[in-house]
PDB file of N, CA and C in Angstrom:
ATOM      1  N   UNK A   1       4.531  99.153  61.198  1.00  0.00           N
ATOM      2  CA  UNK A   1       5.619 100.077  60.907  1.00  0.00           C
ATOM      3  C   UNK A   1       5.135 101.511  61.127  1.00  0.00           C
ATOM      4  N   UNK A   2       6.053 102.388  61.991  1.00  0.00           N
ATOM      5  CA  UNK A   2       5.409 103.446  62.351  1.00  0.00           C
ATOM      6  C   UNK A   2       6.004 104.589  60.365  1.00  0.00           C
ATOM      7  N   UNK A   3       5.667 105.975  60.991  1.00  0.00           N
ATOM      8  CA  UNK A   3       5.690 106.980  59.783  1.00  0.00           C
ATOM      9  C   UNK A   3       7.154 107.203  59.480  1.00  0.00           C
ATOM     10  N   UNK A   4       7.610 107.200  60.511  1.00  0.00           N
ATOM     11  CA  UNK A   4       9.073 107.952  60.780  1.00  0.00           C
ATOM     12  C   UNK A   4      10.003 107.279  60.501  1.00  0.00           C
ATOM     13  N   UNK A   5      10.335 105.740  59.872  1.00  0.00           N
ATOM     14  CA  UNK A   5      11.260 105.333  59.215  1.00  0.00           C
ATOM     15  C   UNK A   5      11.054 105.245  57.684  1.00  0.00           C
ATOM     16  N   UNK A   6       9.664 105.419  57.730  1.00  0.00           N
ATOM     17  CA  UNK A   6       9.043 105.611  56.131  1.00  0.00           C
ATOM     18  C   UNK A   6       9.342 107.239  55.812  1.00  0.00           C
ATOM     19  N   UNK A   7       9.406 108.001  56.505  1.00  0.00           N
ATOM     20  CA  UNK A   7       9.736 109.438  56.115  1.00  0.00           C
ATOM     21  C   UNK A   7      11.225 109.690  56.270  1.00  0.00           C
ATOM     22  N   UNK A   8      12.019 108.775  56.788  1.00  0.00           N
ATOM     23  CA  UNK A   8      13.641 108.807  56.619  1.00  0.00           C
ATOM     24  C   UNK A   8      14.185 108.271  55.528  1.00  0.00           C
ATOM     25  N   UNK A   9      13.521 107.195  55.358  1.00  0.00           N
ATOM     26  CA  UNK A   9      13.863 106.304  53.955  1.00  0.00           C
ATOM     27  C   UNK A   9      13.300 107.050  52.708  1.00  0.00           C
ATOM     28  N   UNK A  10      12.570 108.040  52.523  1.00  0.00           N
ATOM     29  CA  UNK A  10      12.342 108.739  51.749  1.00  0.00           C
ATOM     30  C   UNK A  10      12.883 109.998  51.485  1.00  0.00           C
ATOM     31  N   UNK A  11      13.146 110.629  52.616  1.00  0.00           N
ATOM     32  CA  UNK A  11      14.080 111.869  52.401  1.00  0.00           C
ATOM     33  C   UNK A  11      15.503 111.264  52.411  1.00  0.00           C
ATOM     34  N   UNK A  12      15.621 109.886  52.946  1.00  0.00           N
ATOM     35  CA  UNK A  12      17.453 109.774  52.468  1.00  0.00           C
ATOM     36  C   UNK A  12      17.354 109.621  51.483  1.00  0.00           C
ATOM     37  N   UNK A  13      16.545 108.814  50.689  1.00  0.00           N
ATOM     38  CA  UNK A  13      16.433 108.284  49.031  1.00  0.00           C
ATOM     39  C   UNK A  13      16.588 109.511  48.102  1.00  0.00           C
ATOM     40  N   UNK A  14      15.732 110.862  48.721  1.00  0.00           N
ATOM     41  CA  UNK A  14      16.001 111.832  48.049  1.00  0.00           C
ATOM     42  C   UNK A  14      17.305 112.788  48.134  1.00  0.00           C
ATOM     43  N   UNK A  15      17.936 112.445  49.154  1.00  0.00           N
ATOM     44  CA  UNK A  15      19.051 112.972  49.414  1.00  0.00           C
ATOM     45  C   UNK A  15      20.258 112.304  48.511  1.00  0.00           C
ATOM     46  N   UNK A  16      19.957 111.245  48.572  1.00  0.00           N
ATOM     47  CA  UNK A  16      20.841 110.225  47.773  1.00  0.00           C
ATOM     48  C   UNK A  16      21.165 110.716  46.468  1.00  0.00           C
ATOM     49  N   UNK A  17      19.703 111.164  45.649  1.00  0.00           N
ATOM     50  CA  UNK A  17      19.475 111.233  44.407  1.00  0.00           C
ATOM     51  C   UNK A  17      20.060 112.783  44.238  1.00  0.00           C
ATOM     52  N   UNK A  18      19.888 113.680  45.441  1.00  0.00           N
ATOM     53  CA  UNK A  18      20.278 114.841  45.336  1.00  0.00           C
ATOM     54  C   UNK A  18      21.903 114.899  45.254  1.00  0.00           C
ATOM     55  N   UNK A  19      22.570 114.386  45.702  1.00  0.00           N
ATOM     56  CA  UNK A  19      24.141 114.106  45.755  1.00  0.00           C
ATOM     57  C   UNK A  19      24.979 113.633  44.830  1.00  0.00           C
ATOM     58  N   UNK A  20      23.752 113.406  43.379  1.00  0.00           N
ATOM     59  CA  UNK A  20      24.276 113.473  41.918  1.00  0.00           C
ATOM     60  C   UNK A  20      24.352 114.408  41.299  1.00  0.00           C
ATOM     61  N   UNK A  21      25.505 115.194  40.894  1.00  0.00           N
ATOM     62  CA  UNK A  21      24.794 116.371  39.995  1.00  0.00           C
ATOM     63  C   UNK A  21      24.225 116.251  38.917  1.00  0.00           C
ATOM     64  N   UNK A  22      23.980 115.290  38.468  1.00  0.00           N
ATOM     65  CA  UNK A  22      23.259 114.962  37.206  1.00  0.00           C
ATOM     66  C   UNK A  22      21.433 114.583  37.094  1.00  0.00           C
ATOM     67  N   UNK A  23      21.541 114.579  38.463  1.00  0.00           N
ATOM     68  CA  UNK A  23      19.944 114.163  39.032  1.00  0.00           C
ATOM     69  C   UNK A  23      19.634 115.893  39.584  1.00  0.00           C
ATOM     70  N   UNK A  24      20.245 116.949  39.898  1.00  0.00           N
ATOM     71  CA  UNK A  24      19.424 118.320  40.830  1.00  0.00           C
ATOM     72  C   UNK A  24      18.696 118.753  40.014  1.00  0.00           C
ATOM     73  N   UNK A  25      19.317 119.136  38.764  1.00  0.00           N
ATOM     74  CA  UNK A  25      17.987 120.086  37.682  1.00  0.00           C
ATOM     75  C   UNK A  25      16.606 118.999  37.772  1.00  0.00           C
ATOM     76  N   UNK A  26      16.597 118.036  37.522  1.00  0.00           N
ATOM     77  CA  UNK A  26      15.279 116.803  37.621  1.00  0.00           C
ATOM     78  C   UNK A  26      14.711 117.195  39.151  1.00  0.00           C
ATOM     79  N   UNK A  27      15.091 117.068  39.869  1.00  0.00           N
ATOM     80  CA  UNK A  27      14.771 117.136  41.070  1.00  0.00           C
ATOM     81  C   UNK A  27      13.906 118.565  41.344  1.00  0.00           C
ATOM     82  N   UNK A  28      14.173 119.194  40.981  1.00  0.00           N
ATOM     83  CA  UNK A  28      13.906 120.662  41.177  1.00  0.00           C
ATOM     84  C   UNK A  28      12.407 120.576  40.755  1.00  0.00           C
ATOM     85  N   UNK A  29      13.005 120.659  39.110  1.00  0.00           N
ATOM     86  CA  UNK A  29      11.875 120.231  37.934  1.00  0.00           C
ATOM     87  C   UNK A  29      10.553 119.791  38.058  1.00  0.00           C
ATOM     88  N   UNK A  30      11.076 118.427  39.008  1.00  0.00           N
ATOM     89  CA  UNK A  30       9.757 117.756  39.487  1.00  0.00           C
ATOM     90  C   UNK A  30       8.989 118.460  40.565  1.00  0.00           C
ATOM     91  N   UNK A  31       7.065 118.266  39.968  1.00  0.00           N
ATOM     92  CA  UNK A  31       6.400 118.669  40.494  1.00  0.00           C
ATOM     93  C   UNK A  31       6.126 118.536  41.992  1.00  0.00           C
ATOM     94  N   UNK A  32       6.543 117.315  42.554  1.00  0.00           N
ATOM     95  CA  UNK A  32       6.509 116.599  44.305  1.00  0.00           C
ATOM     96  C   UNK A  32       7.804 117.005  44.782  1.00  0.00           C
ATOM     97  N   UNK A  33       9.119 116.635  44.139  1.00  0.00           N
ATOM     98  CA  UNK A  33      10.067 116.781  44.709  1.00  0.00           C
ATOM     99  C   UNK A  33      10.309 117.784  45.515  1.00  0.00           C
ATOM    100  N   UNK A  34      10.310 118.884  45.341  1.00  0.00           N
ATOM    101  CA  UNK A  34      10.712 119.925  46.495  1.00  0.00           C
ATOM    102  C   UNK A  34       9.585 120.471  47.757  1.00  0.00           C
ATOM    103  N   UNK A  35       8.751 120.312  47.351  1.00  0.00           N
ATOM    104  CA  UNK A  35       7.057 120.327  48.325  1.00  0.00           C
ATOM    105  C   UNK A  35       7.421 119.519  48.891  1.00  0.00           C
ATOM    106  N   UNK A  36       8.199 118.284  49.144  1.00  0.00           N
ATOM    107  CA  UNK A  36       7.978 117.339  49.980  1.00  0.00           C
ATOM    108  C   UNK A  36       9.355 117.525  50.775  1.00  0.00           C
ATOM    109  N   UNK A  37       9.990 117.947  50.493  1.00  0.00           N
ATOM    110  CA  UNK A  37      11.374 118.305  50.964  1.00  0.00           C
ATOM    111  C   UNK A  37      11.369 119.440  51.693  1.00  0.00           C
ATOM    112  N   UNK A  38      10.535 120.467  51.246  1.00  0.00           N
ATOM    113  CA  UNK A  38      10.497 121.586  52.182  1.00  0.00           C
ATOM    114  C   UNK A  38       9.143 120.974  53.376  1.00  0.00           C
ATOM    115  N   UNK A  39       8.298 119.735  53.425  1.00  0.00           N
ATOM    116  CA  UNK A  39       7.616 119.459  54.144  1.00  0.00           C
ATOM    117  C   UNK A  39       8.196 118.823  55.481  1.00  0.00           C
ATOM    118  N   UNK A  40       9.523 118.102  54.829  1.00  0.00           N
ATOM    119  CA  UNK A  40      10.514 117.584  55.903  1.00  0.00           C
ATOM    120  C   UNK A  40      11.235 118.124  56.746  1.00  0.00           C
ATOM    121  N   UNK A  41      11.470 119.487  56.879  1.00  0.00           N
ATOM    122  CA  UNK A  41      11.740 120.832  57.084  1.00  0.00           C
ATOM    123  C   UNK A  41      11.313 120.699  58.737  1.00  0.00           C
ATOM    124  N   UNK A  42      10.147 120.325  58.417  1.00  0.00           N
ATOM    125  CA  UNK A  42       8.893 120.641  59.633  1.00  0.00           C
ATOM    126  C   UNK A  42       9.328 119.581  60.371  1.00  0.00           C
ATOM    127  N   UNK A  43       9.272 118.090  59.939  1.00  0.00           N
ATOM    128  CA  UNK A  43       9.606 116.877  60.772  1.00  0.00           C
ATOM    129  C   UNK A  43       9.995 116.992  62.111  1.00  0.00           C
ATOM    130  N   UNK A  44       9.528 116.043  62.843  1.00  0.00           N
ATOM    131  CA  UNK A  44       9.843 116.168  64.645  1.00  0.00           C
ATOM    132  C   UNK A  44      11.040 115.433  64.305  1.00  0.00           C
ATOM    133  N   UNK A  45      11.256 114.764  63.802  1.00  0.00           N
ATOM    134  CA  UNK A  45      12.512 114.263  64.271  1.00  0.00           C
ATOM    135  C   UNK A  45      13.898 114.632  63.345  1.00  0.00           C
ATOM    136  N   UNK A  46      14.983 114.702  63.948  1.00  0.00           N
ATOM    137  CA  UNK A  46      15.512 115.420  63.645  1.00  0.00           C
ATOM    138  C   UNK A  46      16.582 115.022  62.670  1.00  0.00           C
ATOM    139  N   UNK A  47      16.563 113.354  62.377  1.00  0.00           N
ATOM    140  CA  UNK A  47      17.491 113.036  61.362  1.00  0.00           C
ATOM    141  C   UNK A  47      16.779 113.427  60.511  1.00  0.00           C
ATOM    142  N   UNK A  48      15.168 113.327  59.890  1.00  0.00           N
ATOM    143  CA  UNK A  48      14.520 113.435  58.701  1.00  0.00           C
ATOM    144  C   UNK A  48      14.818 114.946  58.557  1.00  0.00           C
ATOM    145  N   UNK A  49      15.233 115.946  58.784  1.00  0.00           N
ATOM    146  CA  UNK A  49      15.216 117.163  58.865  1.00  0.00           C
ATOM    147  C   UNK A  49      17.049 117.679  59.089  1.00  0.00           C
ATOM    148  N   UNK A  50      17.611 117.093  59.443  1.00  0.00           N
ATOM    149  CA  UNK A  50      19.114 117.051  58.699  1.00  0.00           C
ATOM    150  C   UNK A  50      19.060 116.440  57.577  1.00  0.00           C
ATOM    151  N   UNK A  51      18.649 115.047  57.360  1.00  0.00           N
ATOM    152  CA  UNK A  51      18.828 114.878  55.523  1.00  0.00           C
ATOM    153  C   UNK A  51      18.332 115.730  54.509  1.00  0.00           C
ATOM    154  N   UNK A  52      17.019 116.459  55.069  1.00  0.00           N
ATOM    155  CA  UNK A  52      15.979 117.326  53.607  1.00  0.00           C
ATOM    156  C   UNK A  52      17.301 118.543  53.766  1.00  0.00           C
ATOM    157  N   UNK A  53      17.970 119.063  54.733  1.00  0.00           N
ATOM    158  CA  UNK A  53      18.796 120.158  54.710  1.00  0.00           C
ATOM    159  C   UNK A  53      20.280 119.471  53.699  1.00  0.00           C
ATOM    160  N   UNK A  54      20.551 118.544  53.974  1.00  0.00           N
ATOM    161  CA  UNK A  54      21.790 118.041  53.210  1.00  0.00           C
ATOM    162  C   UNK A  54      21.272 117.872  51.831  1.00  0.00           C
ATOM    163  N   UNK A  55      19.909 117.396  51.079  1.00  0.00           N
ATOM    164  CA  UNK A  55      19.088 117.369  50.093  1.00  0.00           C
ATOM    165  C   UNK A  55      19.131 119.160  49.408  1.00  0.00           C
ATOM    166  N   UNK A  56      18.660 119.757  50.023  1.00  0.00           N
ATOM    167  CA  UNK A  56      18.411 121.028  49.606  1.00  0.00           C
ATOM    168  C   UNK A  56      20.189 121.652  49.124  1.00  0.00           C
ATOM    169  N   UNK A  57      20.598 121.437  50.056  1.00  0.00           N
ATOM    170  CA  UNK A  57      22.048 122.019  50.015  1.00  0.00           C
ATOM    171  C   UNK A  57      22.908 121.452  48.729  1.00  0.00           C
ATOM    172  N   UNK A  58      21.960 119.771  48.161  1.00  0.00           N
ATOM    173  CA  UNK A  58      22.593 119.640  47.149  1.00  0.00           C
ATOM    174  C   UNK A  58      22.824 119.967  46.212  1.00  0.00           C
ATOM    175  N   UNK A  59      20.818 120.779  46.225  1.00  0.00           N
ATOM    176  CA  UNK A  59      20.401 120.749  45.363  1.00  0.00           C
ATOM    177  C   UNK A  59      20.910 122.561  44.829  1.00  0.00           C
ATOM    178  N   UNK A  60      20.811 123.012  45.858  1.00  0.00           N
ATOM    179  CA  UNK A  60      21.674 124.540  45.660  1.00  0.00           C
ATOM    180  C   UNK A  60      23.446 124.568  45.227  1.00  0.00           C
ATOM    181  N   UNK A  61      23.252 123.326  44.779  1.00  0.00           N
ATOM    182  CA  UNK A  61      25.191 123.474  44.788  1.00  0.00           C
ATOM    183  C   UNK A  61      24.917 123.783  43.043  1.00  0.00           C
ATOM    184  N   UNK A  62      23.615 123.443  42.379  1.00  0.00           N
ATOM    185  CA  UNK A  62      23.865 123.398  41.171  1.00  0.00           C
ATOM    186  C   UNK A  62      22.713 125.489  41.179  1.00  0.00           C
ATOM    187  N   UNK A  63      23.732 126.234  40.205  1.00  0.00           N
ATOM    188  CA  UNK A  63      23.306 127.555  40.258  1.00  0.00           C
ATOM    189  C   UNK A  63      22.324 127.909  39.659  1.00  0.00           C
ATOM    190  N   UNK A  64      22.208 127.092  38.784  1.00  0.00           N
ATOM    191  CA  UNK A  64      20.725 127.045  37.859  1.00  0.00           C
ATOM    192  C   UNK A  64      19.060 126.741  39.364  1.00  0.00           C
ATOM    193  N   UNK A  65      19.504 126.207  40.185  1.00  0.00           N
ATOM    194  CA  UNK A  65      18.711 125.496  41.262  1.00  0.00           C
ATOM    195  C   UNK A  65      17.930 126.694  41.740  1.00  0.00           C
ATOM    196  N   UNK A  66      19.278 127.674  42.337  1.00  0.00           N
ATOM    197  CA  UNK A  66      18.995 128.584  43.603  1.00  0.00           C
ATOM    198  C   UNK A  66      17.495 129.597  43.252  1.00  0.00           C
ATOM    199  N   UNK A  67      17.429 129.986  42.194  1.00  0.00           N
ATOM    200  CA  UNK A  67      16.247 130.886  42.261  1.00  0.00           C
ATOM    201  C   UNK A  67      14.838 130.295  42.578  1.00  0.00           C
ATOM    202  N   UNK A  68      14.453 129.280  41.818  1.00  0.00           N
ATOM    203  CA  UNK A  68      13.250 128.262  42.008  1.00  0.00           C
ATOM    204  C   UNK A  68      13.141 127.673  43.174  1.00  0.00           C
ATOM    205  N   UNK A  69      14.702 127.281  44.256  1.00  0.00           N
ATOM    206  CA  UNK A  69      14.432 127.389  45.298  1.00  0.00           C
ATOM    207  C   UNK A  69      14.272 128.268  46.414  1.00  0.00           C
ATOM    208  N   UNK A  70      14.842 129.160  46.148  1.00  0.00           N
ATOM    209  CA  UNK A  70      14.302 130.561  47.016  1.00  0.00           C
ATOM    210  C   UNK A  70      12.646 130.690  46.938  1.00  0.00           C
ATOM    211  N   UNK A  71      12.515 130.874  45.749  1.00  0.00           N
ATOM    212  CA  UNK A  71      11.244 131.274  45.040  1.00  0.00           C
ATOM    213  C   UNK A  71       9.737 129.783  45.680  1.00  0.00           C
ATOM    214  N   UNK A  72      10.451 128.870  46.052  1.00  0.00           N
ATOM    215  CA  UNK A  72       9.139 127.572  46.391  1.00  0.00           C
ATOM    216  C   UNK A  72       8.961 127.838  47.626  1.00  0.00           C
ATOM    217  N   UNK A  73       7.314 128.090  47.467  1.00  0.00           N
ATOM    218  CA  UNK A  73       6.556 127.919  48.926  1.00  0.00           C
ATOM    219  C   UNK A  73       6.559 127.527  49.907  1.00  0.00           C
ATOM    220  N   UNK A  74       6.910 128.418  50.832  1.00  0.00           N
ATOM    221  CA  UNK A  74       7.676 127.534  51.755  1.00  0.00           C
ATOM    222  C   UNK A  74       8.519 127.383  52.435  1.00  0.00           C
ATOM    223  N   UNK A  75       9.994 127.890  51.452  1.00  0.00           N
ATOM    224  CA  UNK A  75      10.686 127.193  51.599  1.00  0.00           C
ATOM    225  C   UNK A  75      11.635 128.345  52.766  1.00  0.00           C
ATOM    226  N   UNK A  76      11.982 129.585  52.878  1.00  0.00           N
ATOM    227  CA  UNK A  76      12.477 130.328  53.412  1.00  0.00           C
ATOM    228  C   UNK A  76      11.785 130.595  54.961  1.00  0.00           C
ATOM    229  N   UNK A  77      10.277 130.399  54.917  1.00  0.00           N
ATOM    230  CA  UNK A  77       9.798 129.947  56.098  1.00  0.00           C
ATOM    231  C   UNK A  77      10.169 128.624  56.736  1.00  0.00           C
ATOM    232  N   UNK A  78      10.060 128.079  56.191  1.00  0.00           N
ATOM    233  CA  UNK A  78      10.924 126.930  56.764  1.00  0.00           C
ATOM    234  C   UNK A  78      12.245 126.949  57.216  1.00  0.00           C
ATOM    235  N   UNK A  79      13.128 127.324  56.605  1.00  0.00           N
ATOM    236  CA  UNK A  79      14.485 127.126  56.657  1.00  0.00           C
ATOM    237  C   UNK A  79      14.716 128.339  57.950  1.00  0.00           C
ATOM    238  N   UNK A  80      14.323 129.759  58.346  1.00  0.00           N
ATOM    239  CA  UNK A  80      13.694 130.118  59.048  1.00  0.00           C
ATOM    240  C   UNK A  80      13.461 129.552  60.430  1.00  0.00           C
ATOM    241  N   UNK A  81      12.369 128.807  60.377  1.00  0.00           N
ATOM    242  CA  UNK A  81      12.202 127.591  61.651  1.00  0.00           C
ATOM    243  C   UNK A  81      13.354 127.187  61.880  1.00  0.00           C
ATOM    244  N   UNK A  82      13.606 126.260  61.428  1.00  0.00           N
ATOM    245  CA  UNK A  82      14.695 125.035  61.269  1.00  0.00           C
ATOM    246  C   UNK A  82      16.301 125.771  62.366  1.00  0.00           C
ATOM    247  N   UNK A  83      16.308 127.749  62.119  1.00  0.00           N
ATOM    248  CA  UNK A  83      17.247 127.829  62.410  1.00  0.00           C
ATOM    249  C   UNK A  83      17.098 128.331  63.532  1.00  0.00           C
ATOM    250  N   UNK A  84      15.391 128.486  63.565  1.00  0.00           N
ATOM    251  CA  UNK A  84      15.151 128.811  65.430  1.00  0.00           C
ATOM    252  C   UNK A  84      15.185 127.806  66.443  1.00  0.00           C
ATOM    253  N   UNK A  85      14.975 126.131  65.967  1.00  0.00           N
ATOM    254  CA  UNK A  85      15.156 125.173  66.516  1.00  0.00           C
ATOM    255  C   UNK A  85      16.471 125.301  66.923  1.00  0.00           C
TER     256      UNK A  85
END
């Protein structure tokens, strides 16, 4: 099994979880969760990197979210890229 259906099935899983509003504050919260989401950012391929954007976007729907995500390493460089692609 190559990386790249193991890194889709993981950022959809997190996307999934992101599309609850009852799961974003947790999500945030958690120490892996967003490091790994802004890591997907980077991904060559380009579904894993539309889901971490539909993930993030969930996760900004809740207002409490937006500062901690502005504020994570990373993450504006990335998003950045993503829109020079």
């Amino acid at each position: 099994m190559t990386a790249e259906p193991d890194a889709l099935a993981v950022v959809n899983q997190l996307r999934d979880l992101a599309a609850d509003p009852m799961n974003r504050r947790a999500i945030v919260q958690d120490q892996g969760c967003l490091p790994g989401l802004i890591l997907f950012l980077d991904h060559p391929n380009p579904q894993v990197v539309y889901s971490a954007l539909l993930a993030i976007r969930y996760l900004a729907e809740c207002r409490a979210n937006r500062e901690k995500l502005r504020a994570e390493l990373g993450m504006m460089l990335s998003l950045q890229n993503v829109m020079q692609k």
